[in-house]
N, C-alpha and C. Protein backbone atom coordinates (compact mmCIF):
# COMPACT_ATOMS: atom_id res chain seq x y z
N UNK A 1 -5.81 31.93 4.15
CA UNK A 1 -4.50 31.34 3.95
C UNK A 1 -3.87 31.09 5.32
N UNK A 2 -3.16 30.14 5.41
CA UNK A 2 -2.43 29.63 6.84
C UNK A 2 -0.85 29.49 6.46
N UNK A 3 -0.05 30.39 7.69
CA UNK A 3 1.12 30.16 7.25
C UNK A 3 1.31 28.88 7.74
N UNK A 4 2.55 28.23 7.51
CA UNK A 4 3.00 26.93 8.13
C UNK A 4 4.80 27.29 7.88
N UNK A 5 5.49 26.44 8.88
CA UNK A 5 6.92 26.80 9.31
C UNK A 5 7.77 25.57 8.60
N UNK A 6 8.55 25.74 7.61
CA UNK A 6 9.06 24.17 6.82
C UNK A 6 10.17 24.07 8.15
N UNK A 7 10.29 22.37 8.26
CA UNK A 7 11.24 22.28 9.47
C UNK A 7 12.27 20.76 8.51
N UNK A 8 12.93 20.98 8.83
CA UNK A 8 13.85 19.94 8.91
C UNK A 8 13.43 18.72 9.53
N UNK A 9 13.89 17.45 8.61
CA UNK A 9 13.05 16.07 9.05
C UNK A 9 13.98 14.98 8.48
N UNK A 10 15.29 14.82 8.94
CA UNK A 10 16.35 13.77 8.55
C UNK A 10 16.99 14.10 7.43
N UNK A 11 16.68 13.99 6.01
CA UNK A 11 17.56 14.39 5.05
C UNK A 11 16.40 15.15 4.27
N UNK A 12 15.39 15.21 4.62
CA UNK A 12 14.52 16.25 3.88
C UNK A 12 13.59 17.35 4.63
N UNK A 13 12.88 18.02 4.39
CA UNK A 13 12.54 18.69 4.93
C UNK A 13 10.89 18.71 4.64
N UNK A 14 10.20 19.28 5.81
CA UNK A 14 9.28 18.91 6.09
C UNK A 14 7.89 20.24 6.79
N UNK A 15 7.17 20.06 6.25
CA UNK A 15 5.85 20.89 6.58
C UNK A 15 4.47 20.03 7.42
N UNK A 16 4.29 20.75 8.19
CA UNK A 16 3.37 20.43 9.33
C UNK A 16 2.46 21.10 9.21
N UNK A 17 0.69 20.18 9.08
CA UNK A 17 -0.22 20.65 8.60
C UNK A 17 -0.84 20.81 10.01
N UNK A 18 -2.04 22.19 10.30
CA UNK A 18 -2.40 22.21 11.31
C UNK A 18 -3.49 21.48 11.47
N UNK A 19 -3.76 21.18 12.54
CA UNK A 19 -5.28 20.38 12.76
C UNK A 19 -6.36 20.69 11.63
N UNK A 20 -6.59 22.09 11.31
CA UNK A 20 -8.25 22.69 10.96
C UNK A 20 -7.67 21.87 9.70
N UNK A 21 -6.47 21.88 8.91
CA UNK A 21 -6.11 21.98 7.62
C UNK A 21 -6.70 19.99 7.09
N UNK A 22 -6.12 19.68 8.26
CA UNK A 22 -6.34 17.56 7.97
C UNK A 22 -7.76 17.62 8.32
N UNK A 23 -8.36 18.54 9.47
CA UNK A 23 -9.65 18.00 9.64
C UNK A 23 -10.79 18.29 8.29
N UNK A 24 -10.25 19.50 7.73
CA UNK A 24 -11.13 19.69 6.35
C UNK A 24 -10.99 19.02 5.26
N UNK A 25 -9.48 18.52 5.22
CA UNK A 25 -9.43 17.16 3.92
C UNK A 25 -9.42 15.80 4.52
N UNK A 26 -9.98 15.56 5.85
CA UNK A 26 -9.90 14.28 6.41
C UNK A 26 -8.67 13.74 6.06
N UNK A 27 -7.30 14.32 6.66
CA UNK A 27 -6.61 13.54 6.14
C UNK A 27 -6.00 12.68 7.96
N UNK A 28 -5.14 11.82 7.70
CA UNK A 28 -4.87 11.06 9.48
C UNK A 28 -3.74 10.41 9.31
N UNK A 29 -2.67 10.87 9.71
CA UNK A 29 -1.31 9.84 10.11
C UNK A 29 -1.53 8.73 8.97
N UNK A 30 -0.26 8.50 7.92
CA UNK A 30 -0.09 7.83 7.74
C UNK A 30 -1.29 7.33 6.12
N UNK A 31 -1.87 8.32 5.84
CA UNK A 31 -2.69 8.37 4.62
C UNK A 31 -1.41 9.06 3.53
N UNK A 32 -1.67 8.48 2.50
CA UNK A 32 -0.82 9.22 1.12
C UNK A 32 -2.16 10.33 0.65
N UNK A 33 -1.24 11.18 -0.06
CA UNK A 33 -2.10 11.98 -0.85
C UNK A 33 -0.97 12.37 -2.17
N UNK A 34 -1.58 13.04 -2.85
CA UNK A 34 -0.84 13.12 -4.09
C UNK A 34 -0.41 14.95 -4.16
N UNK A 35 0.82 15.44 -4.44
CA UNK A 35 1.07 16.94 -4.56
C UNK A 35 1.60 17.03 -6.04
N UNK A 36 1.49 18.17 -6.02
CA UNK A 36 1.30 18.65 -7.52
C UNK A 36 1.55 20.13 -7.81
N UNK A 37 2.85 20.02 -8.22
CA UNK A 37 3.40 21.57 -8.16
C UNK A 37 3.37 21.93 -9.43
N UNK A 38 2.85 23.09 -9.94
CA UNK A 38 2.77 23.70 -11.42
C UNK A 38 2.97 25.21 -11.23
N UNK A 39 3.88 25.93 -11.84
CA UNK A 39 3.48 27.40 -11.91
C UNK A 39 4.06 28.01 -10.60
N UNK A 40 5.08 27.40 -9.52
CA UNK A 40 5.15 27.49 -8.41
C UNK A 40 4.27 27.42 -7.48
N UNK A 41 3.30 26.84 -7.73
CA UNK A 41 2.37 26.59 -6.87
C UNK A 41 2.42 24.85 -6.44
N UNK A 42 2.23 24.24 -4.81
CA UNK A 42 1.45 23.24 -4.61
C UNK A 42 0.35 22.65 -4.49
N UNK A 43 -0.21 21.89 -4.88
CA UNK A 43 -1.56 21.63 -4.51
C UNK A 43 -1.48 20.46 -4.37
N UNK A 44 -2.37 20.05 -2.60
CA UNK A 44 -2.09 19.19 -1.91
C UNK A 44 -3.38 18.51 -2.21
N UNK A 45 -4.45 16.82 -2.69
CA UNK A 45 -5.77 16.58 -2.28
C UNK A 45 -5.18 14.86 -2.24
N UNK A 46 -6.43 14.73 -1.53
CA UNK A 46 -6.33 13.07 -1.14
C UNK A 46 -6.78 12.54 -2.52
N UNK A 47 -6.15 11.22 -2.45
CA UNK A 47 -6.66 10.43 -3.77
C UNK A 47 -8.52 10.40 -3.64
N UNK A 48 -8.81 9.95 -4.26
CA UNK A 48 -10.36 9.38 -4.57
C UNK A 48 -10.20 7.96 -4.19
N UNK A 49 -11.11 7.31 -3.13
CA UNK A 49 -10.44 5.80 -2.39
C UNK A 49 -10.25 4.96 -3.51
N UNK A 50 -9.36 4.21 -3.28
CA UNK A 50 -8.86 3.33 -4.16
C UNK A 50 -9.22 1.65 -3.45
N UNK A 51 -9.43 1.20 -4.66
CA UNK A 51 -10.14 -0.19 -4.64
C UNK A 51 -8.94 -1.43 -4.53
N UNK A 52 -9.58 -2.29 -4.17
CA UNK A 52 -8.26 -3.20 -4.15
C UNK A 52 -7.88 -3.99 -5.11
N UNK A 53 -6.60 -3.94 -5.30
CA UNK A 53 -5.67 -4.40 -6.47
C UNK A 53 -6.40 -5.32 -7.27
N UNK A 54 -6.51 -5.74 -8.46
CA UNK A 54 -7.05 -7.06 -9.14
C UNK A 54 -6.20 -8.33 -9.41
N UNK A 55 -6.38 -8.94 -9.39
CA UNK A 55 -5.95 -10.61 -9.60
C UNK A 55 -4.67 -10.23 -10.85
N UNK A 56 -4.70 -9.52 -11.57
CA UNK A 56 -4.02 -9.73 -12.57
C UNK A 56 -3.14 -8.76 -12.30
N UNK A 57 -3.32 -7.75 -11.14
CA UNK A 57 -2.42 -6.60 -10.47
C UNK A 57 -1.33 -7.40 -9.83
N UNK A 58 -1.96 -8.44 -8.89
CA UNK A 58 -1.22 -9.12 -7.80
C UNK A 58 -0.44 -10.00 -8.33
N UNK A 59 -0.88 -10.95 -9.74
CA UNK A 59 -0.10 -11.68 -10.67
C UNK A 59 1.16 -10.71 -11.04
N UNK A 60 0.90 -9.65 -11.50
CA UNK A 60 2.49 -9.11 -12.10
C UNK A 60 3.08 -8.61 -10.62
N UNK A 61 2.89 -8.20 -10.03
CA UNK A 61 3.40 -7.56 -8.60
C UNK A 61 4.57 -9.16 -8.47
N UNK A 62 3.55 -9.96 -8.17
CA UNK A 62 4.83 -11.55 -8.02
C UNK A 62 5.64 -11.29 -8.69
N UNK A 63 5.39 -11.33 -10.42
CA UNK A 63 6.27 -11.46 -11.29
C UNK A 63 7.28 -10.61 -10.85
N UNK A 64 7.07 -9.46 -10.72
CA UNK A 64 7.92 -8.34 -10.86
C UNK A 64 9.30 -8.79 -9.61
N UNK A 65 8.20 -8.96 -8.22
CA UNK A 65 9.17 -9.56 -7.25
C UNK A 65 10.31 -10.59 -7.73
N UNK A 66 9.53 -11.62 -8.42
CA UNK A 66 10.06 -13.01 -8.65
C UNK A 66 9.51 -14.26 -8.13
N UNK A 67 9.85 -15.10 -7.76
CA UNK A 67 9.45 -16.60 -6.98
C UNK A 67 9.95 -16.79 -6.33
N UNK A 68 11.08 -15.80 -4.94
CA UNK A 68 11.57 -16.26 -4.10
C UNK A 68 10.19 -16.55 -3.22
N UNK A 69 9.37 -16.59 -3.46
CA UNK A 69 8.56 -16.91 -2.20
C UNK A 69 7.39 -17.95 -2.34
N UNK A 70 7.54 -18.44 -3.33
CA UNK A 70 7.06 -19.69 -3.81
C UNK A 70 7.25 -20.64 -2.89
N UNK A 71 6.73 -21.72 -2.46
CA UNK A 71 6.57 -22.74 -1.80
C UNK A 71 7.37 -24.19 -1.99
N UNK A 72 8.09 -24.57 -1.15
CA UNK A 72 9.03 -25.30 -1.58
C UNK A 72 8.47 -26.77 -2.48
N UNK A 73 8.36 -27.61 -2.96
CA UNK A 73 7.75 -28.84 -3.62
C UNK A 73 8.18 -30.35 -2.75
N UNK A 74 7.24 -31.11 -1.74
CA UNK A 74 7.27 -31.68 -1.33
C UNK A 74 7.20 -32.76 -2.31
N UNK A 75 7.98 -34.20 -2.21
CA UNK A 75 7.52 -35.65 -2.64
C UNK A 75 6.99 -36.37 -1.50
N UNK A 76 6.39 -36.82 -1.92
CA UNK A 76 5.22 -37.37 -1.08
C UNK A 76 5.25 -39.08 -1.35
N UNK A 77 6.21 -39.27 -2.40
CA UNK A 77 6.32 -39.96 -3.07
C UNK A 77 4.99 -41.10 -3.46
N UNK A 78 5.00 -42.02 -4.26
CA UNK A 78 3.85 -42.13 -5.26
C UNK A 78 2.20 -42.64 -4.60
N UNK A 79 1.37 -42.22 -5.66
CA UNK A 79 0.43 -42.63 -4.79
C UNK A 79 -0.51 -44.04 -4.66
N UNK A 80 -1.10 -44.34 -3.62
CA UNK A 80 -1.38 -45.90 -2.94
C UNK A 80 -2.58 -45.75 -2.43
N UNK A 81 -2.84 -46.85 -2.92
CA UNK A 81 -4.32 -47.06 -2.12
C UNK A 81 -5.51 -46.19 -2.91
N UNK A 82 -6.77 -46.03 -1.77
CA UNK A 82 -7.71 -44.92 -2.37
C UNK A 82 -7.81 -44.70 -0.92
N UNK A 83 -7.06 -44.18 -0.35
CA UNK A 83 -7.28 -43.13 1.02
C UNK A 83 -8.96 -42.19 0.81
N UNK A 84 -9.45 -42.02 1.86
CA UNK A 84 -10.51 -41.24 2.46
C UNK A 84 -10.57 -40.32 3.12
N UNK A 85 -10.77 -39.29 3.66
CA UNK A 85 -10.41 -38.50 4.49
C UNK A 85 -12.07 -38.02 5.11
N UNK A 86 -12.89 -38.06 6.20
CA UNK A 86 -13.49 -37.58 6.50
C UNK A 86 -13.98 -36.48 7.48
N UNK A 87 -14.51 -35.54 6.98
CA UNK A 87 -14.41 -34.05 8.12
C UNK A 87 -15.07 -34.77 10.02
N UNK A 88 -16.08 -35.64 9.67
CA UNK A 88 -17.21 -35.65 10.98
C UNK A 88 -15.90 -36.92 11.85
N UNK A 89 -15.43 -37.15 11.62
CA UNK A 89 -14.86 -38.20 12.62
C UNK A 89 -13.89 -37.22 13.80
């Protein structure tokens, strides 16, 4: 068991893990982990890596935001001709 000293950290307060403690759960600045207090007890473990979001994750995430960030709608006004566009020129 390792003691550790709770310190004060702006409006909350805060515990400082020692080196041996991050080097055995690989944990590094700036990683989340999940705590879990039951029974007066904490228990501190890193997630299991997490995969990246799915298409239908990132669809409601917008929603949820909204459409301020939607792209404004240019007129281009109507279309002419049969324009070409070629990459090699």
């Amino acid at each position: 068991m390792t003691k550790v000293t709770i310190s004060k950290w702006g409006n909350s307060i805060a515990i400082r893990l020692p080196k041996a403690v991050t080097d055995e759960l690989h944990l590094r600045a700036g990683d989340v982990v999940n705590l879990d207090v039951r029974d007066g007890k904490a228990t501190l473990e890193k997630p299991k890596q997490q995969l990246a979001p799915s298409l239908a994750e990132l669809v409601a995430e917008m929603d949820r935001l909204g459409w301020e960030n939607e792209p404004e709608t240019v007129d281009w006004g109507r279309d002419v001709g049969s324009e070409r566009f070629y990459d090699d020129e």
